[in-house]
C-alpha atoms as a PDB file:
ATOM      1  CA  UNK A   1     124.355  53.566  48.449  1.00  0.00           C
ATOM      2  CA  UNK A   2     121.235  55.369  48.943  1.00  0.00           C
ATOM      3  CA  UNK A   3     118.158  54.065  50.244  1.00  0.00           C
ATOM      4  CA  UNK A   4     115.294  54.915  48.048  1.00  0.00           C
ATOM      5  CA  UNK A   5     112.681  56.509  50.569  1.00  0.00           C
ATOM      6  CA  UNK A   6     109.074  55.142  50.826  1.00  0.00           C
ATOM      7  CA  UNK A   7     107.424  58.356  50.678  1.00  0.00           C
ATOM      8  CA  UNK A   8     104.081  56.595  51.261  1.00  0.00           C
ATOM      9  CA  UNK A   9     105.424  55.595  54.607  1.00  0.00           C
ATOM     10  CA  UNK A  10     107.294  58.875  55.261  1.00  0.00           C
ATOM     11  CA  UNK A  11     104.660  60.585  54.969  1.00  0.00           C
ATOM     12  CA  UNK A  12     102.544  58.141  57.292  1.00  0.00           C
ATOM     13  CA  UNK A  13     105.252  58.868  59.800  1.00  0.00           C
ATOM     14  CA  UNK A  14     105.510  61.962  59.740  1.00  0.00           C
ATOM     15  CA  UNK A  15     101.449  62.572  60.187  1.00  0.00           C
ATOM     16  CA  UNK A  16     102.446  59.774  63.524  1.00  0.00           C
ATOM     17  CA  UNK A  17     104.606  62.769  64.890  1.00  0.00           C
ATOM     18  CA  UNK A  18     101.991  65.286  63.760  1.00  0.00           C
ATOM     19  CA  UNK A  19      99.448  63.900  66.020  1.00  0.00           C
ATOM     20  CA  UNK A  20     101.852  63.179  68.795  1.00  0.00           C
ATOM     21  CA  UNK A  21     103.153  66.527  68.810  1.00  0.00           C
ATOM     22  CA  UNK A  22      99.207  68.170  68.482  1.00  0.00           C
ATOM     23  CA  UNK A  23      98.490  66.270  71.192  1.00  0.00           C
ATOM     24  CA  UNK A  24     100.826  66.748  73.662  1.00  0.00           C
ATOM     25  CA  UNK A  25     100.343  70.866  72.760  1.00  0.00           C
ATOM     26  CA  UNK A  26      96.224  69.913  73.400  1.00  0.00           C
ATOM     27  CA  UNK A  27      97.384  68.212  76.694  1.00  0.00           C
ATOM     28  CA  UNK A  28      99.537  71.339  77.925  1.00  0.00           C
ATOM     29  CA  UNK A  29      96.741  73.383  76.668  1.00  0.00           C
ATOM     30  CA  UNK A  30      94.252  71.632  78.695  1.00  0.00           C
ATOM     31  CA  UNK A  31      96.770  71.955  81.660  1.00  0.00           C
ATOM     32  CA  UNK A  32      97.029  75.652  81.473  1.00  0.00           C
ATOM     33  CA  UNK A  33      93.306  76.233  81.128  1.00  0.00           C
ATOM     34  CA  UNK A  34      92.854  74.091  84.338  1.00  0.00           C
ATOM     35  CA  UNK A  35      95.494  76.387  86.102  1.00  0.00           C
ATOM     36  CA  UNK A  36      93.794  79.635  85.047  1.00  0.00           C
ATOM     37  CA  UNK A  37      90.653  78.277  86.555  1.00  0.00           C
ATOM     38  CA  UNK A  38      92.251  77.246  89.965  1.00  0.00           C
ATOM     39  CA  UNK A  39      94.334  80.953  90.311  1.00  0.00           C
ATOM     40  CA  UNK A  40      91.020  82.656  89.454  1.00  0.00           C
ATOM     41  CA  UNK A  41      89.079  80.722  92.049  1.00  0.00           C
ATOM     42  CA  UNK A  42      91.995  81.383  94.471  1.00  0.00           C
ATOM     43  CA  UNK A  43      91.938  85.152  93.701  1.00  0.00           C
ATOM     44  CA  UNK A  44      88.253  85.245  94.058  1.00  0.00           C
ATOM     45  CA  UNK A  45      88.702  83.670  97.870  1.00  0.00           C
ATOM     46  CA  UNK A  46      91.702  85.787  98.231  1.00  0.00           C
ATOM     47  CA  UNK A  47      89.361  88.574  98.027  1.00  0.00           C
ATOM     48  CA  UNK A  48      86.730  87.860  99.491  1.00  0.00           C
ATOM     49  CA  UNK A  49      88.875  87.030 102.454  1.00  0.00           C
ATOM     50  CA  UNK A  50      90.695  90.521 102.136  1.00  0.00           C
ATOM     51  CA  UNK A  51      87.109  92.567 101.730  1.00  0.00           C
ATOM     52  CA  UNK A  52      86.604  91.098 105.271  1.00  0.00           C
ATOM     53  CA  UNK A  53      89.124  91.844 106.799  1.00  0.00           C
ATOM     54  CA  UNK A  54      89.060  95.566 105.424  1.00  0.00           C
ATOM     55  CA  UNK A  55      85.827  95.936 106.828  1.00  0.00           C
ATOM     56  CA  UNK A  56      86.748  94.527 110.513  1.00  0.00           C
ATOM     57  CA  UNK A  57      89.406  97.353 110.321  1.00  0.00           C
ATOM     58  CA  UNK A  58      87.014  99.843 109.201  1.00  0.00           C
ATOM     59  CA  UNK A  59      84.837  99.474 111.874  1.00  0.00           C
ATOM     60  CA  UNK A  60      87.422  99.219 114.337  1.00  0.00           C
ATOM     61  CA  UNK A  61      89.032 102.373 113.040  1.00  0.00           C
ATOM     62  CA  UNK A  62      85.455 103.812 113.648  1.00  0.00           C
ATOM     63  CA  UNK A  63      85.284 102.231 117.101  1.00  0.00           C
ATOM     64  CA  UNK A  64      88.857 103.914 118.220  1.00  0.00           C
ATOM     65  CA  UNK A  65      87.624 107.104 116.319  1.00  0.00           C
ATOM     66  CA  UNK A  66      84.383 107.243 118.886  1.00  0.00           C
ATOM     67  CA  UNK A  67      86.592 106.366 122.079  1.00  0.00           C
ATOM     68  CA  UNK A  68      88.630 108.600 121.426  1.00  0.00           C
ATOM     69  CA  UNK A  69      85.909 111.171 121.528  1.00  0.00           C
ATOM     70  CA  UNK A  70      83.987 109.937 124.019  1.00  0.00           C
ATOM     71  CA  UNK A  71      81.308 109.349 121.747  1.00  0.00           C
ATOM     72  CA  UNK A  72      81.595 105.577 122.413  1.00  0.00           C
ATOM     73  CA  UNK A  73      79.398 104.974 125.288  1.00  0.00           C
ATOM     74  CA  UNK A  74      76.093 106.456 123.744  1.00  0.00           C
ATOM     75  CA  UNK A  75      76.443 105.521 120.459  1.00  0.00           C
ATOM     76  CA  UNK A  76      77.857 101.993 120.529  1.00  0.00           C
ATOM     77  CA  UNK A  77      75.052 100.652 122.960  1.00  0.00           C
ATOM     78  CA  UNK A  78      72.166 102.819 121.062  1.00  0.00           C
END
């Protein structure tokens, strides 16, 4: 036989598994957004780190350049 369906509580369980489901998506959501926010703060200090260390090299690069030349007696002590 068939059951006759309560489509008052169908329908009630079916909006239960709505909001389950929206909520878990809201959670993951949430989730991702906090992981954006951590890689973009990492990048930033990534950076920041890397725009140091290209500027140590510069100047070394500069340094070597004068040595070589003999330019780096009088100018690095002026």
């Amino acid at each position: 036989m068939l059951a006759v369906l309560d489509s008052g509580r169908t329908r009630s369980d079916l909006e239960d598994v709505r909001q389950v489901v929206a909520g878990g998506l809201d959670a993951m959501r949430d989730g991702l957004a906090d992981v954006r926010a951590e890689m973009r703060t990492g990048f930033t200090e990534v950076r920041g780190r890397l725009d140091s260390v290209t500027a140590v090299v510069e100047r070394s690069i500069e340094l070597v350049n004068m040595a070589a030349s003999g330019r780096a007696d009088t100018e690095d002590r002026g």
